[in-house]
C-alpha atoms as a PDB file:
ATOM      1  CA  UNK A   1     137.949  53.503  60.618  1.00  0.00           C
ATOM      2  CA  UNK A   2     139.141  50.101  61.703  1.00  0.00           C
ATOM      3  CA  UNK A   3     141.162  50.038  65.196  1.00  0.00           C
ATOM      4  CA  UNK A   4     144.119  48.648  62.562  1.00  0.00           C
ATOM      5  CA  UNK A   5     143.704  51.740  60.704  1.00  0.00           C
ATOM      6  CA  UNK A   6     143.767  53.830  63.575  1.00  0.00           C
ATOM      7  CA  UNK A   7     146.727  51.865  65.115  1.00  0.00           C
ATOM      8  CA  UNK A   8     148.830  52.338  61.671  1.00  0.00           C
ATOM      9  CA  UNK A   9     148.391  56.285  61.599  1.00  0.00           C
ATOM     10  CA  UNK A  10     148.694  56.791  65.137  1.00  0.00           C
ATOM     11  CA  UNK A  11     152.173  54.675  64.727  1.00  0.00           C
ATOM     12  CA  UNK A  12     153.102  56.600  62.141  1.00  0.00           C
ATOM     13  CA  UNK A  13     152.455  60.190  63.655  1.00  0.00           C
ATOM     14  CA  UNK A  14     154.373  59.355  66.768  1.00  0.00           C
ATOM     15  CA  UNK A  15     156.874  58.693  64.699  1.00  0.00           C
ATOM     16  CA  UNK A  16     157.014  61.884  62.761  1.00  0.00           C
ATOM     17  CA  UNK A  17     154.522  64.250  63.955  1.00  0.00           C
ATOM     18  CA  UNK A  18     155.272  66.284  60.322  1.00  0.00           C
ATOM     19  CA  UNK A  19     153.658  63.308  58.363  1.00  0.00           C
ATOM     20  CA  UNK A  20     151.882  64.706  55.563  1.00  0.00           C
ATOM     21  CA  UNK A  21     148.261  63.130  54.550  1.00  0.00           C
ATOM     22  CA  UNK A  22     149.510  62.020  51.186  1.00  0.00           C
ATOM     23  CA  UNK A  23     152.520  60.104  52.773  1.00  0.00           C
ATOM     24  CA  UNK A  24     150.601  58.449  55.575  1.00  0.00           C
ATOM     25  CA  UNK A  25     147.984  57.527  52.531  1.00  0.00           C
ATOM     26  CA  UNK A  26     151.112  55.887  50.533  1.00  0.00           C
ATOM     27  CA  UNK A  27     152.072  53.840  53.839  1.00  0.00           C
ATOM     28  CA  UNK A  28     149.157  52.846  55.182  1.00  0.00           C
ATOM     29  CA  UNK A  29     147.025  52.665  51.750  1.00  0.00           C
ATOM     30  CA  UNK A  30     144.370  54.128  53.769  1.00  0.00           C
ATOM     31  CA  UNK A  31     142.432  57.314  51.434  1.00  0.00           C
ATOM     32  CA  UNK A  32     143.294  60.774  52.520  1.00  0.00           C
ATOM     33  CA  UNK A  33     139.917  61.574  53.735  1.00  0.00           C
ATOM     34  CA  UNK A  34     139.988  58.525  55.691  1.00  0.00           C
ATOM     35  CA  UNK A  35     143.322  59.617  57.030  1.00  0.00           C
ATOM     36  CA  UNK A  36     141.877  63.332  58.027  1.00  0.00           C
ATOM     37  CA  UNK A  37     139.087  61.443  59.178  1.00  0.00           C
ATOM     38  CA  UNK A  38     141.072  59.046  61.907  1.00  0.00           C
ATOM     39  CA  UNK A  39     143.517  61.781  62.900  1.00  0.00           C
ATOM     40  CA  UNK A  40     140.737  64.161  63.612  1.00  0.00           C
ATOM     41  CA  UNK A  41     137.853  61.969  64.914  1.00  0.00           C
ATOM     42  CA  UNK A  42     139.000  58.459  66.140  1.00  0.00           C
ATOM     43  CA  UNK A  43     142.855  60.257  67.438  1.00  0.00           C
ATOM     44  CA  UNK A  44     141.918  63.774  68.282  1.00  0.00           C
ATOM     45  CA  UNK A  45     144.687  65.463  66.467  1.00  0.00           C
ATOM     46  CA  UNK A  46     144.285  68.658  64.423  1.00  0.00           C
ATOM     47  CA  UNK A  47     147.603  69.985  62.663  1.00  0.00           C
ATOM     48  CA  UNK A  48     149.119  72.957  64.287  1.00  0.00           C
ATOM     49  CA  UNK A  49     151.921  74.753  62.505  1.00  0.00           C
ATOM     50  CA  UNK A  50     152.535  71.620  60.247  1.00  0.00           C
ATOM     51  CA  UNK A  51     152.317  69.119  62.818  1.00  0.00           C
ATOM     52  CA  UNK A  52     149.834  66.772  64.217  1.00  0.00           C
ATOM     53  CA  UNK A  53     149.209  67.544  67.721  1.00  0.00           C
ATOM     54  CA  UNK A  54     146.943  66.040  70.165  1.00  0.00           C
ATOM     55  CA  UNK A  55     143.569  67.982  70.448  1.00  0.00           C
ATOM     56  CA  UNK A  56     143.471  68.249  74.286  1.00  0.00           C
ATOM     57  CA  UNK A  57     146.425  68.514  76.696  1.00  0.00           C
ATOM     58  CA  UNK A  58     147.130  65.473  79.095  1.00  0.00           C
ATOM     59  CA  UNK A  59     147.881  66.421  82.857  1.00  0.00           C
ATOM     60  CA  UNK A  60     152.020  65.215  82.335  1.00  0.00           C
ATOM     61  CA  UNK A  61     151.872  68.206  78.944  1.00  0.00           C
ATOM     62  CA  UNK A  62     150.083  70.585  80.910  1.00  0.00           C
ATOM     63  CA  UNK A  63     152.615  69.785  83.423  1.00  0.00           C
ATOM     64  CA  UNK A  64     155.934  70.041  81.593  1.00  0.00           C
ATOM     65  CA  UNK A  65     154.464  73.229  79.657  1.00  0.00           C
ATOM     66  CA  UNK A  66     154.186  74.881  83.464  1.00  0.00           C
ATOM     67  CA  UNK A  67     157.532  73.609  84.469  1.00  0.00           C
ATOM     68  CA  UNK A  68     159.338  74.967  81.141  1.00  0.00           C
ATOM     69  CA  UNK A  69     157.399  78.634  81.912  1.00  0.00           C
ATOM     70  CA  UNK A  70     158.825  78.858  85.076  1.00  0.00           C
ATOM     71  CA  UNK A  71     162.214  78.366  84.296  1.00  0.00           C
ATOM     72  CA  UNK A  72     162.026  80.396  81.704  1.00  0.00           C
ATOM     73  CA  UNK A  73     160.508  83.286  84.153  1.00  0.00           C
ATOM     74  CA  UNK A  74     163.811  82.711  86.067  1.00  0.00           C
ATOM     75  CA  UNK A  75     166.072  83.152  83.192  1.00  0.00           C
ATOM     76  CA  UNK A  76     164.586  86.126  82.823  1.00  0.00           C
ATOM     77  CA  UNK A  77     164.314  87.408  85.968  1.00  0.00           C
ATOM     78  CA  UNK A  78     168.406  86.833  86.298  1.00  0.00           C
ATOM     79  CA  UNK A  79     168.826  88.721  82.887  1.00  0.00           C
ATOM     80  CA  UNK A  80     167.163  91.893  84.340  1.00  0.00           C
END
């Protein structure tokens, strides 16, 4: 788990957060458990729905998650 190989996969997922193990192995030439092993461990990221997400939330997500709830309370609350 070199901070190259962390860099490289990290790159890569921020690109295209529905990068599959086997493709980031055939980019990087990093193994797949080495892979699973970086996104998990050294990048905090566990796949959600077939895409790598960050583990926790950062204040600006929890942030723009809030914001989008409320509007969408007031779309709703004009539809009733």
């Amino acid at each position: 788990m070199t901070p190259e190989n962390i860099a490289k996969v990290k790159g890569l997922v921020s690109n295209d957060p529905h990068i599959t193990t086997q493709r980031l192995e055939a980019e990087t030439g990093v193994s797949q458990a080495r892979i699973v092993h970086i996104l998990n461990n050294g990048l905090s990221m566990h796949k959600v729905c077939a895409k790598w997400v960050p583990h926790k939330l950062i204040a600006v997500h929890k942030e723009k998650r809030v914001k989008l709830f409320k509007q969408l309370l007031e779309v709703l609350k004009r539809l009733q």
